[in-house]
Protein backbone atom coordinates (compact mmCIF):
# COMPACT_ATOMS: atom_id res chain seq x y z
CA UNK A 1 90.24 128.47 88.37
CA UNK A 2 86.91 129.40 87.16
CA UNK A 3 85.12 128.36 83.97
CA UNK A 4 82.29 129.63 81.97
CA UNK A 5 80.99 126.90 79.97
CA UNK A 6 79.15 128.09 76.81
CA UNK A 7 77.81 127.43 73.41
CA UNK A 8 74.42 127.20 71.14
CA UNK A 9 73.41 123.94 72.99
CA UNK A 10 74.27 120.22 71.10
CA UNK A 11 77.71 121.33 70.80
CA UNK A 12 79.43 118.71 73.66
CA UNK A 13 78.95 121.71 76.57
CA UNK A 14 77.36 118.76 78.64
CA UNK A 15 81.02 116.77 78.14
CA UNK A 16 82.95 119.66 79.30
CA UNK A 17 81.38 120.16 82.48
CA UNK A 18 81.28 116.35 83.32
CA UNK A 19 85.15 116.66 82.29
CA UNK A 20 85.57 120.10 84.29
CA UNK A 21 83.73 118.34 87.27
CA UNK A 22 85.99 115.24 87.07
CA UNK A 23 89.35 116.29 86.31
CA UNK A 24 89.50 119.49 87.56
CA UNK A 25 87.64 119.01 90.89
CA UNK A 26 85.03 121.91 89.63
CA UNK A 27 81.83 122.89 91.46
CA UNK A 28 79.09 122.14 88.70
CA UNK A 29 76.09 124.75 88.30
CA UNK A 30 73.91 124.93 85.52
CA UNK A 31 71.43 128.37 84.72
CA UNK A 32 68.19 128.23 83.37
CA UNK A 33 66.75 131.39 81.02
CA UNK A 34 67.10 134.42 83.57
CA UNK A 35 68.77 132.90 86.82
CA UNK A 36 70.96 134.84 89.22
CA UNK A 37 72.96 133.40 91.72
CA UNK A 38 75.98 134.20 93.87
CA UNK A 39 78.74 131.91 94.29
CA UNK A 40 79.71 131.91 98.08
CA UNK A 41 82.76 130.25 97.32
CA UNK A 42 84.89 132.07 94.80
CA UNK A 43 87.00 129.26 93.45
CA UNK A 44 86.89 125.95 90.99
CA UNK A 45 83.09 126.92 89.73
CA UNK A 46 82.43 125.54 86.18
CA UNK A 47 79.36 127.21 85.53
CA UNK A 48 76.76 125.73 82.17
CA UNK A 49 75.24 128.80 80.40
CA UNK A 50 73.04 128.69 77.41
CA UNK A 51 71.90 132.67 77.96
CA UNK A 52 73.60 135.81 78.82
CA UNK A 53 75.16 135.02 82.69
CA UNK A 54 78.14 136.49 82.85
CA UNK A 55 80.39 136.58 86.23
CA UNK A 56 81.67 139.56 88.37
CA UNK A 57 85.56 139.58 88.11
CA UNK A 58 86.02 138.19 84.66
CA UNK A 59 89.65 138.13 85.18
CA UNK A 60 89.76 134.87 86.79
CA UNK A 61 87.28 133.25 85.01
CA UNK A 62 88.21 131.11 80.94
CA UNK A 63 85.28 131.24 78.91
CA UNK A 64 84.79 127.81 77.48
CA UNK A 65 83.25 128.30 74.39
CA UNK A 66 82.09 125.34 72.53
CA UNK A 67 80.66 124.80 68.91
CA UNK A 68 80.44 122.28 66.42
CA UNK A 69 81.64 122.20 63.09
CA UNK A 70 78.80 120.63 61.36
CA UNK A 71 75.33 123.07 61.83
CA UNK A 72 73.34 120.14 60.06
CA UNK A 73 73.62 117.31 62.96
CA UNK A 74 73.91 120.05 65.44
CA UNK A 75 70.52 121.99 64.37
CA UNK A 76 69.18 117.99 63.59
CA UNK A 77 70.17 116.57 66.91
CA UNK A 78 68.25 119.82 68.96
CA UNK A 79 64.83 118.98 66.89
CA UNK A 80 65.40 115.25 67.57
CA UNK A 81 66.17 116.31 71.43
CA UNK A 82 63.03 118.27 71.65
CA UNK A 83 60.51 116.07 69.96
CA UNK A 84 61.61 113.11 71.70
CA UNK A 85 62.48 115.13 75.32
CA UNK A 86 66.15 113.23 75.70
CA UNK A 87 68.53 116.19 75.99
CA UNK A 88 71.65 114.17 77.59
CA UNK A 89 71.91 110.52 76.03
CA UNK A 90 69.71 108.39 73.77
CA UNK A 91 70.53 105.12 76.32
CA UNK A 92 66.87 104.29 76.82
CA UNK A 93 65.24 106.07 74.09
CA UNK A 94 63.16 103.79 72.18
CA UNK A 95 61.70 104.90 69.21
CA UNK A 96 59.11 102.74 67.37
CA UNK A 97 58.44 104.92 63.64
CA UNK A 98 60.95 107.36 62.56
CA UNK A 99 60.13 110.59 63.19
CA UNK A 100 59.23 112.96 60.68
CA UNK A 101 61.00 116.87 60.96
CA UNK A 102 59.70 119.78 59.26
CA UNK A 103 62.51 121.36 57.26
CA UNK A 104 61.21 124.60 58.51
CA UNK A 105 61.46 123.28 62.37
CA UNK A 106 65.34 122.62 61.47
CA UNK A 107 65.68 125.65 59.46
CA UNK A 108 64.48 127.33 62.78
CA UNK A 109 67.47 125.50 64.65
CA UNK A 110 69.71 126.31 62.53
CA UNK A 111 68.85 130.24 62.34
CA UNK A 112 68.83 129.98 66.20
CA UNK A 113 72.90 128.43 66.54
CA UNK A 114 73.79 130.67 64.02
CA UNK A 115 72.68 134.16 65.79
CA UNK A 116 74.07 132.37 69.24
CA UNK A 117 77.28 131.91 67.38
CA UNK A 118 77.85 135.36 65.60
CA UNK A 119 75.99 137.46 67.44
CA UNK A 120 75.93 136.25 71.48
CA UNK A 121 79.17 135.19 71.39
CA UNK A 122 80.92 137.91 69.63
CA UNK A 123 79.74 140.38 72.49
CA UNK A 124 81.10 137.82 75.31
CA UNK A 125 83.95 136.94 73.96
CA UNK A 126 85.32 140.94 74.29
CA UNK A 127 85.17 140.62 77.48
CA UNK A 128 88.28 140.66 79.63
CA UNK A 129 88.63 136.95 80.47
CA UNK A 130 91.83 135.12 81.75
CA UNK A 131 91.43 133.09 78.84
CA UNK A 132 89.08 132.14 75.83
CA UNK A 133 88.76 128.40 74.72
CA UNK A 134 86.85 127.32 71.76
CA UNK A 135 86.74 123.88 71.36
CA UNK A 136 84.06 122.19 68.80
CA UNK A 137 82.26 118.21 69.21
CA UNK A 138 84.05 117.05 66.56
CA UNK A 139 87.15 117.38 68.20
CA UNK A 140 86.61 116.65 72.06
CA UNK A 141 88.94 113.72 73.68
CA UNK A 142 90.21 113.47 77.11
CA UNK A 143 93.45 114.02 75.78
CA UNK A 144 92.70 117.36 74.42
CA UNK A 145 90.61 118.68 77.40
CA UNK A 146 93.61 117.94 79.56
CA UNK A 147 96.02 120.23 77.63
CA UNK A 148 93.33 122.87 77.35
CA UNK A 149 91.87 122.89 81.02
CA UNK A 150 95.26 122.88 83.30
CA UNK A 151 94.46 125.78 85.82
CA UNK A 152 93.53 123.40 88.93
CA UNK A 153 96.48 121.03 90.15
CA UNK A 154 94.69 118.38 91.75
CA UNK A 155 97.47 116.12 91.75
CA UNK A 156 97.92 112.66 89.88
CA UNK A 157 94.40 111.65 89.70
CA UNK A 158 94.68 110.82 86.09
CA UNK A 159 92.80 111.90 83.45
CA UNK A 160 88.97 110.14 83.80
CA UNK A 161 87.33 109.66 79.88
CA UNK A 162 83.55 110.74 79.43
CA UNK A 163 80.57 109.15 80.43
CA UNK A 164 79.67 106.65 77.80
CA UNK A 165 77.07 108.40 75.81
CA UNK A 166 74.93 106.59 73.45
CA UNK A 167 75.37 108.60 69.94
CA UNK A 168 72.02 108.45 68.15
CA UNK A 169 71.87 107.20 64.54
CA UNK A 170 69.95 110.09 62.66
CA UNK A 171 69.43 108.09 59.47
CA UNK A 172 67.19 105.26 61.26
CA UNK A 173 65.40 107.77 63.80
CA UNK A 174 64.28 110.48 61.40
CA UNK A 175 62.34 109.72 58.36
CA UNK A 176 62.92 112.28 55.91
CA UNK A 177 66.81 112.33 57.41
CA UNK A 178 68.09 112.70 53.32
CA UNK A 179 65.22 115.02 52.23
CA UNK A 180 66.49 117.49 55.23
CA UNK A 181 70.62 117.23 54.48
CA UNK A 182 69.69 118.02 50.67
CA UNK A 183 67.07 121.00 51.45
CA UNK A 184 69.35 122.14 54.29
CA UNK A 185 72.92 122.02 51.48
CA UNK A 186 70.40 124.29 49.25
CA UNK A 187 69.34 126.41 51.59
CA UNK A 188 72.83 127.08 53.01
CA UNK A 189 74.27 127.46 49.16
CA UNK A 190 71.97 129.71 48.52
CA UNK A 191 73.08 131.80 51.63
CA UNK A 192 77.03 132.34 50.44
């Protein structure tokens, strides 16, 4: 089986794959903005995709679509990702002076996920796939991505955990970490 691995970005994509690629003996590719490719070989792809790839016979592909339930941490964790250029784990990030984000940098972030989510997605997801998953970062485990992803028998291998990742604290790396949460609950009162 196939799978199309998307969502906002910070939303545990990254997890999937390495799960797909692990327990489900997946090819791994990842696109980049406005790649095209052709998969020679038609079978156990997991393909990453941030944009609008989509594959040719959508019937035997699940769209793996992954979210997060909290948009603060997820919007917070992209601005900490791009100001301090560690997208995958925070293992050897050292970080001297907290770092100071505009509000209007993670307002940005936010707006971004947002349109990904409702707008993006809702167009994919009508698409005639074998199945739709939506899984959000709160709620990944091993134990859950085996009942979910169960298309490729590849016998009693066992069911491999994640990489160790390295989960940054927000609260010691980003300065005005309580001004943000309390402009950010405004802002997103305001928008109910």
């Amino acid at each position: 089986m196939n799978y199309l691995v998307k969502g906002a970005g910070r939303c545990g994509s990254q997890a999937v794959m390495q799960w797909l690629g692990q327990n489900q003996n997946c090819k791994l590719k990842f696109t980049h903005g406005t790649d095209t490719f052709v998969l020679k070989n038609t079978e156990n792809w997991a393909v990453h995709d941030h944009y609008c790839w989509t594959p040719t016979h959508i019937g035997s592909w699940v769209l793996v679509y992954c979210t997060r339930k909290n948009k603060f941490e997820q919007a917070l964790s992209r601005c900490i990702a791009e100001k301090t250029n560690k997208w995958n784990d925070y293992k050897d990030l050292k970080i001297n002076k907290p770092i100071t984000i505009p509000f209007e940098n993670l307002l940005k972030k936010y707006n971004n996920i947002l349109y990904y989510d409702n707008v993006i997605m809702s167009v994919t997801k009508q698409f005639p796939w074998r199945e739709i998953i939506q899984i959000d970062q709160e709620d990944m485990t091993p134990q859950l991505f085996a009942e979910k992803f169960k298309y490729n028998n590849i016998g009693n291998s066992g069911i491999r955990n994640f990489v160790e990742k390295f989960p940054l604290k927000k609260r010691e790396v980003v300065a005005n970490y309580a001004e943000l949460r309390k402009l950010f609950r405004r802002h997103v009162k305001q928008d109910k």
